[in-house]
Protein backbone atom coordinates (compact mmCIF):
# COMPACT_ATOMS: atom_id res chain seq x y z
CA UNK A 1 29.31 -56.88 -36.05
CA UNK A 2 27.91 -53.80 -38.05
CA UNK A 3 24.26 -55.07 -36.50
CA UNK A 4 25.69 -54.59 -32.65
CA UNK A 5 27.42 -51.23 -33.78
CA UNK A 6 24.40 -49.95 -34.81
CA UNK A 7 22.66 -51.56 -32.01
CA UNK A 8 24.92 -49.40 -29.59
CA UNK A 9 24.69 -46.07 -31.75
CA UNK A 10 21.04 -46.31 -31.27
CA UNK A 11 21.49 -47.39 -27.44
CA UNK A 12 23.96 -44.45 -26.37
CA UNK A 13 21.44 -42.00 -28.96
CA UNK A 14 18.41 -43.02 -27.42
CA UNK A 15 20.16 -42.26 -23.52
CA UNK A 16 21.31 -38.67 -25.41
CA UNK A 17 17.79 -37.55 -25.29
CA UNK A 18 16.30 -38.76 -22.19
CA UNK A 19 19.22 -37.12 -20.77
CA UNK A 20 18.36 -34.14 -22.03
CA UNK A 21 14.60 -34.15 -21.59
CA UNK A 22 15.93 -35.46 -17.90
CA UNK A 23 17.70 -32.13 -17.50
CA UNK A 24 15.43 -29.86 -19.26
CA UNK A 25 12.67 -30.69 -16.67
CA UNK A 26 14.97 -30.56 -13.27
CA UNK A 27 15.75 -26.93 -14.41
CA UNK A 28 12.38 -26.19 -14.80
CA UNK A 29 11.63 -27.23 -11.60
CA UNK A 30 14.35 -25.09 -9.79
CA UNK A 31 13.71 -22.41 -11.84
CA UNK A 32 9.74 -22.62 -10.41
CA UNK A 33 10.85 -23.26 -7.20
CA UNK A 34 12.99 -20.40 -7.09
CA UNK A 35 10.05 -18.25 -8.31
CA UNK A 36 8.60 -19.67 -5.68
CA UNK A 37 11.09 -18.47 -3.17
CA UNK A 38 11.28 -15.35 -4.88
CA UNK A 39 7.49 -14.83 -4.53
CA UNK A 40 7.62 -15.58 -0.43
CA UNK A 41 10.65 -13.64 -0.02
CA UNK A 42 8.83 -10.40 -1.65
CA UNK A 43 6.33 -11.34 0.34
CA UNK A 44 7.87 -11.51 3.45
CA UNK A 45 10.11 -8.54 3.26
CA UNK A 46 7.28 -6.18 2.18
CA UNK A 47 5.05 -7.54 5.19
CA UNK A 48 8.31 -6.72 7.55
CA UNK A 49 8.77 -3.21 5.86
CA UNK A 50 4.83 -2.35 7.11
CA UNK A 51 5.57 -4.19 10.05
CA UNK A 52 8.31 -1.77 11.28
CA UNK A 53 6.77 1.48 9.78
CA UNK A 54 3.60 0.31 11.69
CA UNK A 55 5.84 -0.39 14.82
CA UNK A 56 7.87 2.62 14.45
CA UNK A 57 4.85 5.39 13.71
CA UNK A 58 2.81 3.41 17.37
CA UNK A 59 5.42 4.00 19.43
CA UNK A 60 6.41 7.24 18.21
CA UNK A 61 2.81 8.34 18.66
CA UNK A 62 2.60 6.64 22.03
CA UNK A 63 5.32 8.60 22.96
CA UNK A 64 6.40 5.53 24.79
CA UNK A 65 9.65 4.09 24.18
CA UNK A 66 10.53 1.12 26.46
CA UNK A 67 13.42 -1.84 26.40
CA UNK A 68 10.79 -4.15 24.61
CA UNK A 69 9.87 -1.34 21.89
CA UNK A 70 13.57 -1.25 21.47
CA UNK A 71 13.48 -5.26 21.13
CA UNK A 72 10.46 -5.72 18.97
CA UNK A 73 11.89 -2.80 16.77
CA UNK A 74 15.19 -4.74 16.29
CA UNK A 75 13.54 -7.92 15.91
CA UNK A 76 11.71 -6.62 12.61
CA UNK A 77 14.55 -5.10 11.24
CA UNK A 78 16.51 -8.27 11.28
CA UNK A 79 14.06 -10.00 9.62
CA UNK A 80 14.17 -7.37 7.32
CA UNK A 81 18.46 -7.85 6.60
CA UNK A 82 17.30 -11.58 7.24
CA UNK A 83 15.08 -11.78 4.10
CA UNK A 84 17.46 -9.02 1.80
CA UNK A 85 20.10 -11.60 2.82
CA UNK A 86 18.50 -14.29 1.55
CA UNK A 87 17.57 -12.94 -1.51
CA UNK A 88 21.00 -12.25 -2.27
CA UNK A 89 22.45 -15.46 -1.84
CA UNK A 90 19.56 -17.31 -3.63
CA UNK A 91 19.54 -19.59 -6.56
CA UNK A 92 19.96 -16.69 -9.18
CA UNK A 93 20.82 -13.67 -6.55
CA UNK A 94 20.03 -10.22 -6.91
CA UNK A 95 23.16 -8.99 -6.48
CA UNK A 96 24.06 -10.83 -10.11
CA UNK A 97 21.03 -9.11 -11.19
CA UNK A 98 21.92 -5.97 -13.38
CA UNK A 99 18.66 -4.69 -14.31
CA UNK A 100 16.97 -1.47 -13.32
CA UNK A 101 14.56 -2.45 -10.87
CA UNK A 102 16.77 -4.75 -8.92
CA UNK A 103 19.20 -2.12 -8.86
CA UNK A 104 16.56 0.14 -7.31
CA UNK A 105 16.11 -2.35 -4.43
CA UNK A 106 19.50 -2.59 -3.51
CA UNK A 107 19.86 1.64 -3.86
CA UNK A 108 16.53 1.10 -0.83
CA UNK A 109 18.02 -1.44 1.00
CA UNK A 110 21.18 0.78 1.54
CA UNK A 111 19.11 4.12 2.16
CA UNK A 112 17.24 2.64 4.67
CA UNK A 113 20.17 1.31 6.59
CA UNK A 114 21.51 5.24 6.08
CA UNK A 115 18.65 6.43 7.73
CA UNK A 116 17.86 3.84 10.21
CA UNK A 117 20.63 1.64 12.43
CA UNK A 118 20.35 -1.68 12.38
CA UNK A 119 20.38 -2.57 15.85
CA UNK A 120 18.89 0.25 17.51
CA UNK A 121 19.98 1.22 21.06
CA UNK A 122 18.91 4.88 21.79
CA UNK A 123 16.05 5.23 23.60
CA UNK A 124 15.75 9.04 22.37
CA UNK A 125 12.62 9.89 20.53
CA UNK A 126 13.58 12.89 19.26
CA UNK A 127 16.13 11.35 16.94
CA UNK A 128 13.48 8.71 16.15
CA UNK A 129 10.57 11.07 15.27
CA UNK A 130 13.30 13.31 13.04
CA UNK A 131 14.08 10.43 10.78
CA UNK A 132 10.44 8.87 10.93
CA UNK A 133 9.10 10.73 7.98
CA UNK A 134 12.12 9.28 6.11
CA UNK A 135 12.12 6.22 7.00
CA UNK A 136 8.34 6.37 6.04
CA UNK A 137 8.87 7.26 2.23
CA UNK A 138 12.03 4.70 2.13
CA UNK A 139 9.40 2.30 3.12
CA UNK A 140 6.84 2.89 1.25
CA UNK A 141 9.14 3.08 -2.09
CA UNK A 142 10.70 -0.44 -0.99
CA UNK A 143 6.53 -1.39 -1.15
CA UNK A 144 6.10 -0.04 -4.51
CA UNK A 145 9.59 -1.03 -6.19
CA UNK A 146 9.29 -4.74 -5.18
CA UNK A 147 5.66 -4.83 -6.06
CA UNK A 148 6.92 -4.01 -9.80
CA UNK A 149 9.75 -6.04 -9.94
CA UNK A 150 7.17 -8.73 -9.33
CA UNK A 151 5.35 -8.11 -11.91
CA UNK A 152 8.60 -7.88 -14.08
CA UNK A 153 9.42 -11.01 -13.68
């Protein structure tokens, strides 16, 4: 009797720790997978930032501002929300992220929707070219703050 009680102490000891070298290694996977998410999604969003600056600043200098400019425009800058979106709702979220440089991303993200309307509908260049050069530096600090929270990471 005391042979099959130790027999079973070992047994349920032995499943203890494969259990937890079982778990240790699927959260090191999703934690690299998410890293790998994280990586594409920096990726992507900083491609879709250049994408509408570079959108934005051609047709402004075109001085050509058509129904498909208007589409294309609005097309990037979904992507744009698209990707932030994502982000936030991801396996460990930005939004539950309290340090300094995520909170510098958000503090973009909500500067350039200040600045620039999500879904925009006037064709008036004026207003466009006025908020250009702002749109511009929001831009190009989105560029540089998620190219060091990268590296932060």
């Amino acid at each position: 009797m005391k042979k099959i009680i130790v027999a079973i102490g070992s047994a349920v000891f032995v499943i203890a720790i494969l259990y937890a070298i079982i778990s240790t290694n699927n959260y090191r996977q999703v934690v690299y997978l998410n890293e790998q998410m994280k990586d594409h999604m920096y990726s992507s969003y900083i491609r879709n930032m250049k994408e509408l600056k570079d959108e934005l600043g051609q047709e402004i200098s075109n001085r050509e501002f058509g129904e498909q400019d208007i589409v294309n425009i609005n097309k990037t800058r979904t992507r744009i929300d698209d990707y932030f979106y994502a982000y936030q709702v991801s396996l460990f979220p930005l939004k539950e992220d309290k340090s300094e440089e995520s909170q510098k991303i958000r503090d973009i993200y909500a500067r350039l929707n200040e600045v620039l309307p999500r879904t925009i509908t006037s064709q008036d260049l004026v207003e466009l070219n006025n908020s250009y050069k702002n749109i511009n530096e929001i831009i190009d600090e989105a560029v540089i703050s998620f190219a060091d929270f990268c590296t932060s990471l």
